[in-house]
Protein backbone atom coordinates (compact mmCIF):
# COMPACT_ATOMS: atom_id res chain seq x y z
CA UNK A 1 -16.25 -5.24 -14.00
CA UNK A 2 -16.22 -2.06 -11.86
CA UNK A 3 -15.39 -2.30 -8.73
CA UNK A 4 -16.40 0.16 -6.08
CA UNK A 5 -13.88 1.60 -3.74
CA UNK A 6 -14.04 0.79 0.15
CA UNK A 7 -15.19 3.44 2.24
CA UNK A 8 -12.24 4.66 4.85
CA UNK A 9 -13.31 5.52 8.27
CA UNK A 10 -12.47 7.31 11.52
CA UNK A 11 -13.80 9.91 13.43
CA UNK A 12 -11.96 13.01 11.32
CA UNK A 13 -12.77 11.16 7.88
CA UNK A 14 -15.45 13.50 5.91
CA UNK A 15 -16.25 11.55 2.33
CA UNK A 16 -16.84 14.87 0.49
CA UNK A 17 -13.40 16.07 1.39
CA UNK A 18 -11.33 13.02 1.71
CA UNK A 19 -12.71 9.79 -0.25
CA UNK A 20 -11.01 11.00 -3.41
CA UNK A 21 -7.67 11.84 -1.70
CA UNK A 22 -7.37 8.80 -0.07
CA UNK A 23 -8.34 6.36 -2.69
CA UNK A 24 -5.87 8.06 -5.02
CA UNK A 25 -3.14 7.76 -2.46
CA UNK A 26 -3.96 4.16 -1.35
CA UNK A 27 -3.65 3.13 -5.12
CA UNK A 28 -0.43 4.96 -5.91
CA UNK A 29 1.58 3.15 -2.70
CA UNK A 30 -0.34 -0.25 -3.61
CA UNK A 31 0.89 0.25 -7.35
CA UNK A 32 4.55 1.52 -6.15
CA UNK A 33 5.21 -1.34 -3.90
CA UNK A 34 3.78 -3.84 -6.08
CA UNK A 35 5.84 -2.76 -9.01
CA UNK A 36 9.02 -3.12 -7.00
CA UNK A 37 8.28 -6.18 -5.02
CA UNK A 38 10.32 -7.45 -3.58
CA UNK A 39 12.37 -4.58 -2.83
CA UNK A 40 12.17 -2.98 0.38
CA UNK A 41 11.43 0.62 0.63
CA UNK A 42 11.37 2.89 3.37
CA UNK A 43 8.75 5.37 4.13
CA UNK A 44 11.01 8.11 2.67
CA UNK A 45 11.68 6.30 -0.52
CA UNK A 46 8.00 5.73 -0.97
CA UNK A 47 7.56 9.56 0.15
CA UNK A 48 9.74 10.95 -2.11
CA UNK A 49 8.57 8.61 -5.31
CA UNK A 50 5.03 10.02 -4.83
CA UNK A 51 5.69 13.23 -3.61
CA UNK A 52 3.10 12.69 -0.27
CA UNK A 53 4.10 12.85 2.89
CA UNK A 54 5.43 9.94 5.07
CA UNK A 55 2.27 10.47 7.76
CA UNK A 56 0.19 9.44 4.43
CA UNK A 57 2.10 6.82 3.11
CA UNK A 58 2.37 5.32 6.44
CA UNK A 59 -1.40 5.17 6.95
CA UNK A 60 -1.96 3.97 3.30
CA UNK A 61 0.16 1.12 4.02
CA UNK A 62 -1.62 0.22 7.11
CA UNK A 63 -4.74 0.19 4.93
CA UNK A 64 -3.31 -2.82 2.32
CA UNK A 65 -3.58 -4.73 5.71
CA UNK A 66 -7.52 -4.88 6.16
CA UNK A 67 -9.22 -6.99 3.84
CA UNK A 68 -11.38 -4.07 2.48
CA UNK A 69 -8.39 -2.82 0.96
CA UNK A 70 -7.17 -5.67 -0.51
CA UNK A 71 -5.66 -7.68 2.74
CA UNK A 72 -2.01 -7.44 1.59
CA UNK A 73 0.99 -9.03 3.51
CA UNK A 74 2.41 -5.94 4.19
CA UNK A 75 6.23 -6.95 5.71
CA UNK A 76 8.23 -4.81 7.96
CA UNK A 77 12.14 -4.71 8.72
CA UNK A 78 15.00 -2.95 10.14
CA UNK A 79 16.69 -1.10 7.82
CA UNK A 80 19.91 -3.04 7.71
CA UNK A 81 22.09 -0.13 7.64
CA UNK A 82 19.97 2.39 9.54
CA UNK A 83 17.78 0.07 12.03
CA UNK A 84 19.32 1.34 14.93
CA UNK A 85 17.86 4.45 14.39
CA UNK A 86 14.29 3.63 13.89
CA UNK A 87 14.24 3.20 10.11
CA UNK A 88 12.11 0.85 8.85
CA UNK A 89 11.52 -1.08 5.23
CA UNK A 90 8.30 -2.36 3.98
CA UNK A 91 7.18 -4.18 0.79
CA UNK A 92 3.73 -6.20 0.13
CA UNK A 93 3.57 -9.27 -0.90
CA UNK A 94 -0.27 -9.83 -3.04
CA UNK A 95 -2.78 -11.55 -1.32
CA UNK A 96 -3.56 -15.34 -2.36
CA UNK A 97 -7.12 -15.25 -1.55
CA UNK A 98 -9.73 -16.01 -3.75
CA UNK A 99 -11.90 -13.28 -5.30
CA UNK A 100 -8.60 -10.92 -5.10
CA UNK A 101 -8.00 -11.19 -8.47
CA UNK A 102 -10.41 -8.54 -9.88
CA UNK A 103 -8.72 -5.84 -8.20
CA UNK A 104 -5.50 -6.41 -10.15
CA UNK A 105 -7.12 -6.53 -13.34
CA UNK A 106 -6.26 -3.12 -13.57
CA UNK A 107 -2.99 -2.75 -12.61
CA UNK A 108 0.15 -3.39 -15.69
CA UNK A 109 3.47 -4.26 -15.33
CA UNK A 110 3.26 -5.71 -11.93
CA UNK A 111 5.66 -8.34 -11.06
CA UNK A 112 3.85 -10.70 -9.55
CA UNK A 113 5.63 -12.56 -6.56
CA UNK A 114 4.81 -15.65 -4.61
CA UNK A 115 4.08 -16.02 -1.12
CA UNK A 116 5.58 -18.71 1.23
């Protein structure tokens, strides 16, 4: 089964230029975080792993929260060590809705984790 990728939006978003671009980067930071959940990772960790910039990885993370990209639990903390200076953590935790399945068919060597 082929799936066909969501359509982003916004008022700067122009499909010719930036459908490919962001579908590629939304997949790398799903597949990143997936494969080390449930580690957190901060935005620079994520950064430097896929060599994008934060901005990006940022916004690709707020994607995995709308259920046209897959509806993740995306969790936010302090940085334990460094939360006092605005550093934040993240992981995802995969959704446990039905139909989700498909678009993890894909995807190998994912741990997969439970959600409580």
């Amino acid at each position: 089964m082929v799936l066909k990728a969501p359509h982003f939006d916004g008022d700067t978003y122009d499909p010719e230029l930036d459908h490919l671009r962001l579908t590629t980067q939304l997949d790398r930071v799903r597949d990143l975080l997936l494969r080390h959940s449930p580690i957190w990772l901060t935005l620079s960790q994520v950064s430097a792993m896929l060599a994008e910039p934060e901005a990006s990885v940022s916004a690709r993370i707020r994607d995995l929260r709308k259920a046209k990209f897959g509806g993740f639990e995306v969790q936010a903390r302090r940085q334990p060590t460094f939360g006092r200076r605005g550093i934040w953590e993240y992981r995802i935790m995969r959704p446990d809705t039905p139909g989700q399945r498909e678009m993890f068919d894909g995807l190998t060597k994912v741990r997969r984790c439970s959600t409580r």
